[in-house]
Protein backbone atom coordinates (compact mmCIF):
# COMPACT_ATOMS: atom_id res chain seq x y z
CA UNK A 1 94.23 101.16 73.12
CA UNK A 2 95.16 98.47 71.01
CA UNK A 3 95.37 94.81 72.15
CA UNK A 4 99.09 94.43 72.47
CA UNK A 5 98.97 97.46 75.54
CA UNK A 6 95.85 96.48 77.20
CA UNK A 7 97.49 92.66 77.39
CA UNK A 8 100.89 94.68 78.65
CA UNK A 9 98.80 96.63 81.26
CA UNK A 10 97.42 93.38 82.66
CA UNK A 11 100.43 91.24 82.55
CA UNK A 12 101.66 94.69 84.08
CA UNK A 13 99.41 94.60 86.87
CA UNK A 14 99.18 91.22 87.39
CA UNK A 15 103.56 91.32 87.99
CA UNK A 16 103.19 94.57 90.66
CA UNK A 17 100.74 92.84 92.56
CA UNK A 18 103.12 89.87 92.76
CA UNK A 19 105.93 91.87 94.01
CA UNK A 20 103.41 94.37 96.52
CA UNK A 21 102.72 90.83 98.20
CA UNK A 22 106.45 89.55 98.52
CA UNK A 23 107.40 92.44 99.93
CA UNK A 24 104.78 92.85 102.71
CA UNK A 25 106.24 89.25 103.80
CA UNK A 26 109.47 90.50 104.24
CA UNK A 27 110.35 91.01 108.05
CA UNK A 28 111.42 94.91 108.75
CA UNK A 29 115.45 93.23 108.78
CA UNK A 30 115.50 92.13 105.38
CA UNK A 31 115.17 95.77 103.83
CA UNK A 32 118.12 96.66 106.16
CA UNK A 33 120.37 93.75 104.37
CA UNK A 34 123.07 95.06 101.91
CA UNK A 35 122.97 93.54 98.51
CA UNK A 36 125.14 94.53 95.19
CA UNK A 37 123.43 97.73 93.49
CA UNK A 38 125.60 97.74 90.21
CA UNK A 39 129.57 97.93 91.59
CA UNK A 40 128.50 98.86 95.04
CA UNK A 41 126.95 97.71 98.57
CA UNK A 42 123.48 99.15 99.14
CA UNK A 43 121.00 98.69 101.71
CA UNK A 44 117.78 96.96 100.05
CA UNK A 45 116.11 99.87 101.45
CA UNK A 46 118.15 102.25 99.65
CA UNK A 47 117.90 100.79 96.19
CA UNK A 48 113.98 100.64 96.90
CA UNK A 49 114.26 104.18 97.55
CA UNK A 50 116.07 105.12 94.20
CA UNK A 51 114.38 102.81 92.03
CA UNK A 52 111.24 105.11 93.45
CA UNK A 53 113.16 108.05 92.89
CA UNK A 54 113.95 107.31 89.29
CA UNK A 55 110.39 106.04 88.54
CA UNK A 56 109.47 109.91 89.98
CA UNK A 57 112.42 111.35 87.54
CA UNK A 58 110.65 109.66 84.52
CA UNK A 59 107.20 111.32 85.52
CA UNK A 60 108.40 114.66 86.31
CA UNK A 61 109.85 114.20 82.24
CA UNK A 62 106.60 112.97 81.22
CA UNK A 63 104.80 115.89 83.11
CA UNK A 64 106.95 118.56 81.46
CA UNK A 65 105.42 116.69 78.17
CA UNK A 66 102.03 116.78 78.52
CA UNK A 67 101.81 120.10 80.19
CA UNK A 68 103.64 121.48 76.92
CA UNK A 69 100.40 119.81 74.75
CA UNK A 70 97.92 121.81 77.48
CA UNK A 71 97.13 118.13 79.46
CA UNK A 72 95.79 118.51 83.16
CA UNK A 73 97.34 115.94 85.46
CA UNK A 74 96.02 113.74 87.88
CA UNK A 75 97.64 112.08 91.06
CA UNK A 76 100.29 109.06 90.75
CA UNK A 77 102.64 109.70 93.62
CA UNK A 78 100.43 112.51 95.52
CA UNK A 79 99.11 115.68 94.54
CA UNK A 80 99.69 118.10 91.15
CA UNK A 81 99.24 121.62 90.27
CA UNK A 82 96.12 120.23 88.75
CA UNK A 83 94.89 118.61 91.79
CA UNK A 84 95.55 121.30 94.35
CA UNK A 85 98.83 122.14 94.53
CA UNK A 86 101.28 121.51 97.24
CA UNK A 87 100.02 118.99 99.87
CA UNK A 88 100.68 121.54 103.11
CA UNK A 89 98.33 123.62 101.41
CA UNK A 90 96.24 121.26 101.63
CA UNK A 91 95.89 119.79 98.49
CA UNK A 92 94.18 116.64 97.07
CA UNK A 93 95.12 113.39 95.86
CA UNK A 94 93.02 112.73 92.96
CA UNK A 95 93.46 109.27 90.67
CA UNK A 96 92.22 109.12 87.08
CA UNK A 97 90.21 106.14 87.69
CA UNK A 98 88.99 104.72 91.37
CA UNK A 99 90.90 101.64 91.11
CA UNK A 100 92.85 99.10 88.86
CA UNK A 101 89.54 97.50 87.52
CA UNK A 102 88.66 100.82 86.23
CA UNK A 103 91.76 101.64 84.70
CA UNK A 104 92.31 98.12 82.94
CA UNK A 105 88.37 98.82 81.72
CA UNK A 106 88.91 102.40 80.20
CA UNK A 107 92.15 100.80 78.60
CA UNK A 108 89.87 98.32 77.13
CA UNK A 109 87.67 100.68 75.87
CA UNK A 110 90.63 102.36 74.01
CA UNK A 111 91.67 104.58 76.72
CA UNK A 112 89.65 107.44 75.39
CA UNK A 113 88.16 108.76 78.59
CA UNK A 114 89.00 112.38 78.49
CA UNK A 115 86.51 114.65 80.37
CA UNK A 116 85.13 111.29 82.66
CA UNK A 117 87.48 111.37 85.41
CA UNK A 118 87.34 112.67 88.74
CA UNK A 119 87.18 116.47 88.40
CA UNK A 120 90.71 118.18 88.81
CA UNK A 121 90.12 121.77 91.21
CA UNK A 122 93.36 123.35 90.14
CA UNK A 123 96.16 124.85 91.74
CA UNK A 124 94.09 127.08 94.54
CA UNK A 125 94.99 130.20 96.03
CA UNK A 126 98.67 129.66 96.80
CA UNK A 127 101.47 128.60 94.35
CA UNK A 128 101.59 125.34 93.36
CA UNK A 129 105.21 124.38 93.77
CA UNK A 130 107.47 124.94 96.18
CA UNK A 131 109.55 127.86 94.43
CA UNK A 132 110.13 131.20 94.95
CA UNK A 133 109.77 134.15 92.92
């Protein structure tokens, strides 16, 4: 990876941690409070809830991508097709690396890690997604 995106990754980091620990201070009111979303009144829990949403939009587009070049996927917002399939079925959530110190280290490395991470089982017996026929 070269220096620019490993420095991005931290400052990255560094920024989500931030914001992780000024939200656990806020009191269980202040997510009911309605502030401006763009023209409209939103609860702050709602626009948490779509900015989540949208972030899971953008990786569902990504997934489509790397599936097309034959990538295997592992966990960012719960299970895969690669990690187990559905999670009633009982699938796994399975992260690339164990932690942020380990991903921030294989990014320093170059990010070149393919075949070291966690081991991926696969879709299982039963489908992996949630439609029919």
């Amino acid at each position: 990876m070269r220096r620019r995106g490993l420095a991005f990754l931290r400052v990255y980091a560094e920024a989500s941690g931030k914001r992780l620990e000024r939200l656990r201070e806020k009191p269980e009111e202040w997510f009911a409070e309605s502030v401006r979303f763009f023209d409209v009144e939103r609860s702050r829990a709602w626009v948490l809830t779509r900015r989540i949403a949208h972030s899971a939009h953008h990786r569902g587009q990504l997934s489509a991508l790397l599936r097309l070049r034959g990538s295997s996927l592992y966990s960012v917002y719960g299970p895969t097709a690669d990690t187990g399939g559905l999670p009633g079925n009982g699938a796994a959530t399975i992260y690339r690396y164990p932690d942020l110190d380990g991903l921030l280290e294989a990014a320093a490395r170059g990010g070149e890690d393919e075949g070291k991470g966690a081991a991926l089982p696969g879709p299982g017996e039963k489908s992996p997604t949630e439609r029919r026929g």
